[in-house]
N, C-alpha and C. Protein backbone atom coordinates (compact mmCIF):
# COMPACT_ATOMS: atom_id res chain seq x y z
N UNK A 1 86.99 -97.19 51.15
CA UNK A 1 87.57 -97.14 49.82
C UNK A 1 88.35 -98.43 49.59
N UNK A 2 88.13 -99.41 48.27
CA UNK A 2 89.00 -99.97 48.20
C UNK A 2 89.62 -100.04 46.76
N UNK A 3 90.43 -100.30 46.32
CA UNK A 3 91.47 -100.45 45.39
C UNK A 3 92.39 -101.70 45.06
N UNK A 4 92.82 -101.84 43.55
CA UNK A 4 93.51 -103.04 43.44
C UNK A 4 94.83 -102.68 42.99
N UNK A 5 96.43 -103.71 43.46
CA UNK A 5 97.36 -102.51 43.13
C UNK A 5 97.77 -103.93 41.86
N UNK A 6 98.43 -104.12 41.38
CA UNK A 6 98.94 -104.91 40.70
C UNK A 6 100.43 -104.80 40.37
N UNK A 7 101.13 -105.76 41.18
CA UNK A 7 102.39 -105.91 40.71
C UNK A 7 103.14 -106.73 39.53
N UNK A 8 103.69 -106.02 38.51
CA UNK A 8 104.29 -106.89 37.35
C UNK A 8 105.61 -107.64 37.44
N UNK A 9 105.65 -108.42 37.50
CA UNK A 9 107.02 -109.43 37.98
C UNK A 9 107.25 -109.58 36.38
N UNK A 10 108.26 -108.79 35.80
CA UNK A 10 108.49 -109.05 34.53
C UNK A 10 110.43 -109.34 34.32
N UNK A 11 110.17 -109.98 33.35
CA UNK A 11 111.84 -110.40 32.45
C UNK A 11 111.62 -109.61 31.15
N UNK A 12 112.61 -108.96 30.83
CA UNK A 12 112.91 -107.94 29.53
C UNK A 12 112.47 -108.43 28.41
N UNK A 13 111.94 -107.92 27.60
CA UNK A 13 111.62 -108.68 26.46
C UNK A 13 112.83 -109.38 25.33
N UNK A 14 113.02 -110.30 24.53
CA UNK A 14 113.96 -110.96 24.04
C UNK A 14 113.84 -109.49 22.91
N UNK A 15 113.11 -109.14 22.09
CA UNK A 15 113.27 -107.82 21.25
C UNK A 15 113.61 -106.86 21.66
N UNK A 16 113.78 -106.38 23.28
CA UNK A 16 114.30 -105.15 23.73
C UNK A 16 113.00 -104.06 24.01
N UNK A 17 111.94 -104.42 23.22
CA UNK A 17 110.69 -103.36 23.44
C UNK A 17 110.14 -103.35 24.66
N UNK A 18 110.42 -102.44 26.13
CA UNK A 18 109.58 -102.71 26.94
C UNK A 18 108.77 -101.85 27.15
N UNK A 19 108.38 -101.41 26.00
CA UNK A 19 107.03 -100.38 25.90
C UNK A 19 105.97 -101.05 25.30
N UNK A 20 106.21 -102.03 24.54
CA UNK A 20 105.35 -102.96 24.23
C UNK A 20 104.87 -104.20 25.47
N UNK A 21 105.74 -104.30 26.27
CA UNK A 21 105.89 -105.00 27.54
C UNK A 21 104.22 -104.59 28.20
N UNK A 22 105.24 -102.73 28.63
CA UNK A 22 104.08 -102.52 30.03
C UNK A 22 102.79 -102.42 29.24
N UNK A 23 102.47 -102.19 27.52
CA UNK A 23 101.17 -102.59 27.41
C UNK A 23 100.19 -103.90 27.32
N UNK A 24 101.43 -104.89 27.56
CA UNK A 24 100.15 -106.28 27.34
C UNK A 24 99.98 -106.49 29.35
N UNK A 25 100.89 -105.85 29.70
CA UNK A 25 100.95 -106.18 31.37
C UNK A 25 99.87 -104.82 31.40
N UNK A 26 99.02 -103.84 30.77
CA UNK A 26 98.46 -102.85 31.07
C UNK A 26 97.03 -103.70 30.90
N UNK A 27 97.20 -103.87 29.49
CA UNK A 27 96.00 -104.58 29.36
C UNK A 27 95.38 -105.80 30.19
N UNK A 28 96.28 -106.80 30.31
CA UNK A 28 95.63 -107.47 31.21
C UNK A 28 95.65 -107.19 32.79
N UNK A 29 95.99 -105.66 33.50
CA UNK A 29 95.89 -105.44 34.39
C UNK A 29 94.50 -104.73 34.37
N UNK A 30 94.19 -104.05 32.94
CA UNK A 30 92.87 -103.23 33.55
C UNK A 30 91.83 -104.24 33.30
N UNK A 31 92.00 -105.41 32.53
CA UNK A 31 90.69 -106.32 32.57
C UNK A 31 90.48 -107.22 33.96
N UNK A 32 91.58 -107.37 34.83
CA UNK A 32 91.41 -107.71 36.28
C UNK A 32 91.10 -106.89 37.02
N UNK A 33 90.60 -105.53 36.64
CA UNK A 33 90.45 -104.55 37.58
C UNK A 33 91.66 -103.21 38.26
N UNK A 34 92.28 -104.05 38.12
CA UNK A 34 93.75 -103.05 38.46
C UNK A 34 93.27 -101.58 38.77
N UNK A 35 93.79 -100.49 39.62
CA UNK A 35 93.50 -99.50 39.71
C UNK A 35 95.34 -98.68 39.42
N UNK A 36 96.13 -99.61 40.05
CA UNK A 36 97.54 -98.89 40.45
C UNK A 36 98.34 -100.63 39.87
N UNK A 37 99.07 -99.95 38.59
CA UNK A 37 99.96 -100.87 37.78
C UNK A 37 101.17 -100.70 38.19
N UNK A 38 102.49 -101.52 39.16
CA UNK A 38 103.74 -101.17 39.69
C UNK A 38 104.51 -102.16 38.55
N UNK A 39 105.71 -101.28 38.55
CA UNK A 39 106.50 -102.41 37.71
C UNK A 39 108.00 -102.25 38.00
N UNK A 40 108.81 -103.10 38.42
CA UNK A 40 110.01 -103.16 38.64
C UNK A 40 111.26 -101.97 38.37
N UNK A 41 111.85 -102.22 38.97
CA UNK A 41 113.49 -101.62 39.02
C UNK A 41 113.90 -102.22 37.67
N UNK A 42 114.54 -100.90 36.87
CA UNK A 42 115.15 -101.09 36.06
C UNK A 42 114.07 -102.13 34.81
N UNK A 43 113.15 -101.84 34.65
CA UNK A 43 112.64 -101.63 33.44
C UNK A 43 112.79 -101.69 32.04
N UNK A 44 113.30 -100.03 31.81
CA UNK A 44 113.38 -99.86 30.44
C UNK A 44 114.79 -100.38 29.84
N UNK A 45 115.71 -100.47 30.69
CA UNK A 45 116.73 -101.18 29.80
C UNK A 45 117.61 -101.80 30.82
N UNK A 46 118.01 -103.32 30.31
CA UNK A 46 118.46 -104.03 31.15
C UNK A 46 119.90 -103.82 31.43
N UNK A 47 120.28 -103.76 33.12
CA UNK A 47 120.85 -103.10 33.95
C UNK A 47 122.70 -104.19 33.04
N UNK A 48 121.87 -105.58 33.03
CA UNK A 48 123.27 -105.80 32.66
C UNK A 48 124.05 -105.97 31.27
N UNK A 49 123.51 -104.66 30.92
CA UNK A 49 124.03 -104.35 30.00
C UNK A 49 125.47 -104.02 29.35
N UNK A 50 126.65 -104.22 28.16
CA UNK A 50 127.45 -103.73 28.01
C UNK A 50 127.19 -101.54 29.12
N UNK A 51 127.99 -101.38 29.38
CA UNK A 51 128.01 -99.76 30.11
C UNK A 51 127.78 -98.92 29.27
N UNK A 52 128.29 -99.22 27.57
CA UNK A 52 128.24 -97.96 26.49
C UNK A 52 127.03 -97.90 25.82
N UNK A 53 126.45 -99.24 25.55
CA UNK A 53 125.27 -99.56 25.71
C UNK A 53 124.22 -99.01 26.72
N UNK A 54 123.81 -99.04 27.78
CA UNK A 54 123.12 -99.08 28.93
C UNK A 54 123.05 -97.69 28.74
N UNK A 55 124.18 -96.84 28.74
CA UNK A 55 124.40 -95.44 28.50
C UNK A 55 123.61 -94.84 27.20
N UNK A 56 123.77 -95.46 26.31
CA UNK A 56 123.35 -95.39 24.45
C UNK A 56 121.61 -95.31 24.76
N UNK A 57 120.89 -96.15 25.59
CA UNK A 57 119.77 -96.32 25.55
C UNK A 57 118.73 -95.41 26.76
N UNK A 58 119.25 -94.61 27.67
CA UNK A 58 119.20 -94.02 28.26
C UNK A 58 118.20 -93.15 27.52
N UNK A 59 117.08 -92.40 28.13
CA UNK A 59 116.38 -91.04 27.40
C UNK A 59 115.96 -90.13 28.69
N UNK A 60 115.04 -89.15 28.04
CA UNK A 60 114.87 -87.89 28.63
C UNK A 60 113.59 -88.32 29.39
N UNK A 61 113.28 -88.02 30.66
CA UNK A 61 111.75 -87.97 30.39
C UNK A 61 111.27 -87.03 29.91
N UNK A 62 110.00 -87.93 29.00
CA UNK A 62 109.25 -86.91 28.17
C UNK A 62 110.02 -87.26 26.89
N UNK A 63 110.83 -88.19 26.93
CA UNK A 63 110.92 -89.12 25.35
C UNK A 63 110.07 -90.14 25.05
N UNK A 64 110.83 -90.80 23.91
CA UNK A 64 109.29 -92.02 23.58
C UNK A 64 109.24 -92.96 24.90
N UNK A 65 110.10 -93.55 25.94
CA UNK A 65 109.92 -94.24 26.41
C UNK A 65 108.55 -94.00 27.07
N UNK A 66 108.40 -92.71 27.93
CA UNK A 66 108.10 -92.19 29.27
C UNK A 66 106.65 -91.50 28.51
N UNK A 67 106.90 -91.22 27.19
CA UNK A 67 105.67 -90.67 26.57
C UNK A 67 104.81 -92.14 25.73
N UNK A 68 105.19 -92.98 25.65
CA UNK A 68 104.44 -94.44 25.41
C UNK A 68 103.62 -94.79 26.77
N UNK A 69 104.57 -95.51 27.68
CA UNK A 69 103.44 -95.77 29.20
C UNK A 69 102.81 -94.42 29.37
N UNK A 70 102.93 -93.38 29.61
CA UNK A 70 102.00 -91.90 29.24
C UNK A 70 101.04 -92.21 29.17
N UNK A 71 100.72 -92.42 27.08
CA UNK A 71 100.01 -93.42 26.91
C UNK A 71 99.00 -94.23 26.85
N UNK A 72 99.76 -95.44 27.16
CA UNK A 72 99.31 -96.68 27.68
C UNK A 72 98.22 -96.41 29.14
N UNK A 73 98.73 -95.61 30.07
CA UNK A 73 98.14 -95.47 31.45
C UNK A 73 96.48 -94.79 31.13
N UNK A 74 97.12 -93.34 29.87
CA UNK A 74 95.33 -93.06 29.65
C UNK A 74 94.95 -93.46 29.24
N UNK A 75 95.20 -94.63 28.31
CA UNK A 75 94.15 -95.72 27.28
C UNK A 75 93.54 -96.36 27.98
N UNK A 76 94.26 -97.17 29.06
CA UNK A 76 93.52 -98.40 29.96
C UNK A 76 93.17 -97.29 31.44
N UNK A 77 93.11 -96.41 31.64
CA UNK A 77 93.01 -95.43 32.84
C UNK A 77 93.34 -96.24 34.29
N UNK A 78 94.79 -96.61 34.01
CA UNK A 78 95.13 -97.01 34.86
C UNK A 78 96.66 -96.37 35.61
N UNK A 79 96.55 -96.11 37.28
CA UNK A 79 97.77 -95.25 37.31
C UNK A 79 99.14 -96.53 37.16
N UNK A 80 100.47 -95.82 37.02
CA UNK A 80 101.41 -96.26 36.55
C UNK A 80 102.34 -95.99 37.23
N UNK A 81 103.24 -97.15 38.04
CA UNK A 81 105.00 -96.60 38.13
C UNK A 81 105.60 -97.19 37.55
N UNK A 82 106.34 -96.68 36.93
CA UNK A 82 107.18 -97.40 36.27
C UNK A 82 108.98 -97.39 36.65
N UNK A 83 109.82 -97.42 36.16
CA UNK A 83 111.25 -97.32 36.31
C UNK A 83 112.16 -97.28 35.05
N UNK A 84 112.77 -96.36 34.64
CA UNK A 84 113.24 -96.15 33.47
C UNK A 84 115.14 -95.69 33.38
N UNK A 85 115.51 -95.72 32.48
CA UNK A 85 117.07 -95.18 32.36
C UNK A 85 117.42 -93.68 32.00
N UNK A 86 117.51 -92.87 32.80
CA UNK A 86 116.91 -91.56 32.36
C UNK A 86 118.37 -91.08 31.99
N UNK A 87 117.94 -90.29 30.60
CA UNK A 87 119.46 -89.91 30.35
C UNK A 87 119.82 -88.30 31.35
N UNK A 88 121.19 -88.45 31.81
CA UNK A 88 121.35 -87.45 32.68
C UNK A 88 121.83 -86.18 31.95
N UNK A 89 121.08 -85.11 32.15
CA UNK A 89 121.03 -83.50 31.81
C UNK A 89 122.59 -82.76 31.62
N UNK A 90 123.76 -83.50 32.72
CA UNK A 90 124.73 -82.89 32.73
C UNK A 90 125.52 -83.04 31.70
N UNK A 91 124.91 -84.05 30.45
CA UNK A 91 125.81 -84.14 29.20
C UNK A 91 125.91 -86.08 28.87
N UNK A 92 126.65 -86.07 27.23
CA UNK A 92 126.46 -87.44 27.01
C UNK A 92 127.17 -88.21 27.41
N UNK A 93 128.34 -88.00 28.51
CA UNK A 93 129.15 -89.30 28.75
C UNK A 93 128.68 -89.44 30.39
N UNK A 94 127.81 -88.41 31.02
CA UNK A 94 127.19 -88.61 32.35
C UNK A 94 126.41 -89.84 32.22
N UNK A 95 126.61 -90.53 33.52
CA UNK A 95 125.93 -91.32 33.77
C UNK A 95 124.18 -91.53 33.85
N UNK A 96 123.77 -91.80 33.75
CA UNK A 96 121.99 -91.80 33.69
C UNK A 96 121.71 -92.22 35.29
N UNK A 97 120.62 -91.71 35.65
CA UNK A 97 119.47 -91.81 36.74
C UNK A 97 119.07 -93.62 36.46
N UNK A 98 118.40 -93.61 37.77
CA UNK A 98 117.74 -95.00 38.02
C UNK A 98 116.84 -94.28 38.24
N UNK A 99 115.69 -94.30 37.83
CA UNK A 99 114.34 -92.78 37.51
C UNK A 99 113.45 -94.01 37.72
N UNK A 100 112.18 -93.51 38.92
CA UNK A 100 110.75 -94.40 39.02
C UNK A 100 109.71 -93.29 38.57
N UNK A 101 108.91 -93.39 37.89
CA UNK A 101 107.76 -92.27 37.50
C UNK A 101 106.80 -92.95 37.91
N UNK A 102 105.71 -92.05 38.92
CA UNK A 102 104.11 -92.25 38.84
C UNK A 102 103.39 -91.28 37.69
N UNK A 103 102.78 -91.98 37.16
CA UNK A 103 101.57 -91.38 36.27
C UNK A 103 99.91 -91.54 36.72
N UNK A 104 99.51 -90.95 35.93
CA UNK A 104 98.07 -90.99 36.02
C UNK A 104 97.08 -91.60 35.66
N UNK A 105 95.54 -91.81 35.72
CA UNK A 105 94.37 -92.28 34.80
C UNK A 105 94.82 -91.85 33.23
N UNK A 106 94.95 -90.62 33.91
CA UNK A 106 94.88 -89.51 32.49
C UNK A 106 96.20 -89.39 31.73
N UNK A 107 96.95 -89.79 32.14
CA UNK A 107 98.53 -90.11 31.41
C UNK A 107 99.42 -89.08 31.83
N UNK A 108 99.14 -88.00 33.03
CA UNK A 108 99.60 -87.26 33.29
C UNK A 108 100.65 -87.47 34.58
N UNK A 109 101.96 -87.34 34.49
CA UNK A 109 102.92 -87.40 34.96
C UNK A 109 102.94 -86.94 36.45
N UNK A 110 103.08 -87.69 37.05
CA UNK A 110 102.65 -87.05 38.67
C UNK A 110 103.86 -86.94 39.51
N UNK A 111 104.72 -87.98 39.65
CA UNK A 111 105.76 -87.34 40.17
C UNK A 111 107.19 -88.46 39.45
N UNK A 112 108.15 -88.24 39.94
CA UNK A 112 109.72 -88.25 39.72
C UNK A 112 110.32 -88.62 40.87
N UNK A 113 111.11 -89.87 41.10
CA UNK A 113 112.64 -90.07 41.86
C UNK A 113 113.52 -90.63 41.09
N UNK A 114 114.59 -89.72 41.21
CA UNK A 114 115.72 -90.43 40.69
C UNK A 114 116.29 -91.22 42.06
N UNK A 115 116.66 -92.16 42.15
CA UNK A 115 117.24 -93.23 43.03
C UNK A 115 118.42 -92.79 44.03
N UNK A 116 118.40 -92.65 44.80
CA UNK A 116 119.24 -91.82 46.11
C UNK A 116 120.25 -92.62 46.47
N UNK A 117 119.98 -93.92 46.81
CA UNK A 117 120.79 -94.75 47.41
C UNK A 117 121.40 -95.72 46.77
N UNK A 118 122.13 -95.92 45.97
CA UNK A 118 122.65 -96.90 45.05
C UNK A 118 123.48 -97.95 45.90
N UNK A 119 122.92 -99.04 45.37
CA UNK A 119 122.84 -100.29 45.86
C UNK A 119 124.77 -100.62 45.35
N UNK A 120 125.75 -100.62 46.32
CA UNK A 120 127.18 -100.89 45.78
C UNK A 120 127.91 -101.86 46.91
N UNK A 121 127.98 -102.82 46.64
CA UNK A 121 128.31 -104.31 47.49
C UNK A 121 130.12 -104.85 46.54
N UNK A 122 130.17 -105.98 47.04
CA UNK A 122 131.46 -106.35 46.61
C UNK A 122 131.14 -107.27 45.17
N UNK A 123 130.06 -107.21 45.12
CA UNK A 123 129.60 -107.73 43.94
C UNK A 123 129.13 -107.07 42.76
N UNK A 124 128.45 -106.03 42.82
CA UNK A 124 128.06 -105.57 42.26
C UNK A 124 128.05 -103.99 42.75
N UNK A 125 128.22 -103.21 41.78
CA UNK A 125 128.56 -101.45 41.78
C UNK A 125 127.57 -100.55 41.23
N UNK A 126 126.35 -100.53 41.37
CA UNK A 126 125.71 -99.39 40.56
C UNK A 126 125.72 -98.27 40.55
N UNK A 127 126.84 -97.84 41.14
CA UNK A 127 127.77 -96.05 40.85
C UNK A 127 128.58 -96.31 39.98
N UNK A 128 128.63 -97.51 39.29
CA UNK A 128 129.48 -97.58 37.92
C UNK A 128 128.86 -97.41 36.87
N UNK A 129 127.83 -97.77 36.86
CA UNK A 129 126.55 -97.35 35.86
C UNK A 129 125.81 -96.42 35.86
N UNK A 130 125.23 -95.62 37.22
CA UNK A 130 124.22 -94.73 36.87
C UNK A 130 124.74 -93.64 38.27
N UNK A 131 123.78 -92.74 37.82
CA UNK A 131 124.27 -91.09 39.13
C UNK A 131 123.37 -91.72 39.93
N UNK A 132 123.81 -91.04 41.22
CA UNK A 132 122.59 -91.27 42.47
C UNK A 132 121.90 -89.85 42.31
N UNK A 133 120.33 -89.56 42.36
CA UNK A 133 119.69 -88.98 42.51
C UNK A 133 119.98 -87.65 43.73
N UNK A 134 119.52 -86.67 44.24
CA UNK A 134 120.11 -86.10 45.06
C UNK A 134 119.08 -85.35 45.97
N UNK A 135 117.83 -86.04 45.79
CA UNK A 135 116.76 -85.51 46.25
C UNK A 135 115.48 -86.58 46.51
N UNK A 136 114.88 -86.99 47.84
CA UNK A 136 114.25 -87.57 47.97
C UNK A 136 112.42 -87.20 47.10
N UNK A 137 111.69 -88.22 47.28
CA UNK A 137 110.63 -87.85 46.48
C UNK A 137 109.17 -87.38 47.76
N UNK A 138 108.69 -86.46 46.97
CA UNK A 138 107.81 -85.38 47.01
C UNK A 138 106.18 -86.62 47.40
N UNK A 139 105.81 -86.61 48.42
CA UNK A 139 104.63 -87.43 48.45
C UNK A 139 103.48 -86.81 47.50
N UNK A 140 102.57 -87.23 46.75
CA UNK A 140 101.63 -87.10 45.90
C UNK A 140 100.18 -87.41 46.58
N UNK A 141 99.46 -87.00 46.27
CA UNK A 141 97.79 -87.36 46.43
C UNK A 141 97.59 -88.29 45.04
N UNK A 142 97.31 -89.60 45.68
CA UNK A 142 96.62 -89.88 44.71
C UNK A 142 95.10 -90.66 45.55
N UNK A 143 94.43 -91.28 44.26
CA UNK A 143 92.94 -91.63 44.88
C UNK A 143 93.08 -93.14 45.64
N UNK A 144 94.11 -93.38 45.98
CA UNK A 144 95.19 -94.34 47.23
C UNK A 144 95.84 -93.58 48.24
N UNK A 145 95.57 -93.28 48.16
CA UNK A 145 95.98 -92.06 49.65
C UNK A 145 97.72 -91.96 49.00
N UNK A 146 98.29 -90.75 50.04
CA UNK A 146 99.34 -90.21 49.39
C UNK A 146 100.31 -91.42 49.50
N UNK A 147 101.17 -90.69 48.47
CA UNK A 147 102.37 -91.86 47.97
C UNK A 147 103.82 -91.35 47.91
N UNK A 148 104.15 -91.75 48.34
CA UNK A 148 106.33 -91.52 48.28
C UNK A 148 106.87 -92.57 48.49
N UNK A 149 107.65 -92.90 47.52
CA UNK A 149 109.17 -93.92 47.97
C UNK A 149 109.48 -93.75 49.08
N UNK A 150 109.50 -93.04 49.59
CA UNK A 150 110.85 -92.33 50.75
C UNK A 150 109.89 -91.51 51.86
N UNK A 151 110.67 -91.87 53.53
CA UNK A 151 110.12 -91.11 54.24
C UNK A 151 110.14 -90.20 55.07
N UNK A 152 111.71 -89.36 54.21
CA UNK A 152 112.56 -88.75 54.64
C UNK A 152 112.72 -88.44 56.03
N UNK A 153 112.82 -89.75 56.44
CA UNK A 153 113.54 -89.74 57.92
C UNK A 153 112.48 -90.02 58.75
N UNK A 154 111.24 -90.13 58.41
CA UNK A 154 110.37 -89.92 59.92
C UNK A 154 109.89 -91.24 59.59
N UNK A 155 109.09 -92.02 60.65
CA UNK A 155 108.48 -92.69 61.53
C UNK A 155 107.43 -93.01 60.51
N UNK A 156 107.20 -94.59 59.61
CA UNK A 156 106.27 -94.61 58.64
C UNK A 156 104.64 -94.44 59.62
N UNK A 157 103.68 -93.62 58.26
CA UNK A 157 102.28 -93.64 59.13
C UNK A 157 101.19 -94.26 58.62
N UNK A 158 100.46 -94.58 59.00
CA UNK A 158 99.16 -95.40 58.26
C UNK A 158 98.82 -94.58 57.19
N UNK A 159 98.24 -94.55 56.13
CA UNK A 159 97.72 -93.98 55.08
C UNK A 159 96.42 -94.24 55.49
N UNK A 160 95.53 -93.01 55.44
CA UNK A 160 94.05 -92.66 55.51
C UNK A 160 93.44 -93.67 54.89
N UNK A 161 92.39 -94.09 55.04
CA UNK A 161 91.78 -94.82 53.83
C UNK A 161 90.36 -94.77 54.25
């Protein structure tokens, strides 16, 4: 079996649209073949943002952000991770998730991490901006052999192929 993954090395758009983004990086990923479209940390809205801001732009998954690449992934049938600002469930002054979504050919939502380990140095704090996640992610089947961020603790293994 082989497969092409394609990584997007992207800068935010100067208009703020990065749903318009992951589709010209969609499109010219499925005319190279692309099978599996990856796209950066922090994504949908840029991290250095004013905080009330960053917060303001935050959504649900299964809002327009997350329902655009949706999408985008079944138009060009290409699978998708993406990374988004997910607004957090516990109310509006909670902090938001650092949220990575895999999707599908078919635009169908395959799995969810919210970000576990927040990156907090003497420089920079991202428990000032967003919740840490509280649950590692769920490996998936996909037609790349299975997939997880995370390897909750054990010993990484070759993926079948």
């Amino acid at each position: 079996m082989s497969f092409r993954i394609g990584l997007a090395q992207t800068c935010h758009p100067a208009d703020g649209d990065a749903a318009s983004l992951v589709g010209r990086y969609a499109a010219q990923a499925a005319d190279e073949g692309v099978d599996l479209l990856v796209f950066p940390e922090s994504l949908m809205s840029r991290y250095e943002l004013e905080k009330g801001a960053f917060l303001a732009q935050s959504q649900e998954i299964g809002g327009y952000f997350s329902r655009t690449v949706e999408g985008i992934a079944a138009h060009y049938g290409l699978w998708i991770v993406y990374t988004m600002n997910e607004k957090n469930p516990a109310g509006p002054d909670a902090l938001p998730f650092n949220t990575a979504v895999l999707v599908d050919a078919v635009g169908i939502r395959r799995g969810c991490y919210r970000k576990v380990h927040l990156f907090d140095t003497d420089f920079t704090r991202e428990s000032e901006r967003m919740s840490a996640g509280d649950s590692l992610f769920e490996p998936v089947s996909t037609p790349f052999g299975r997939s997880s961020p995370s390897l909750r603790g054990r010993r990484p293994r070759r993926a079948a192929m």
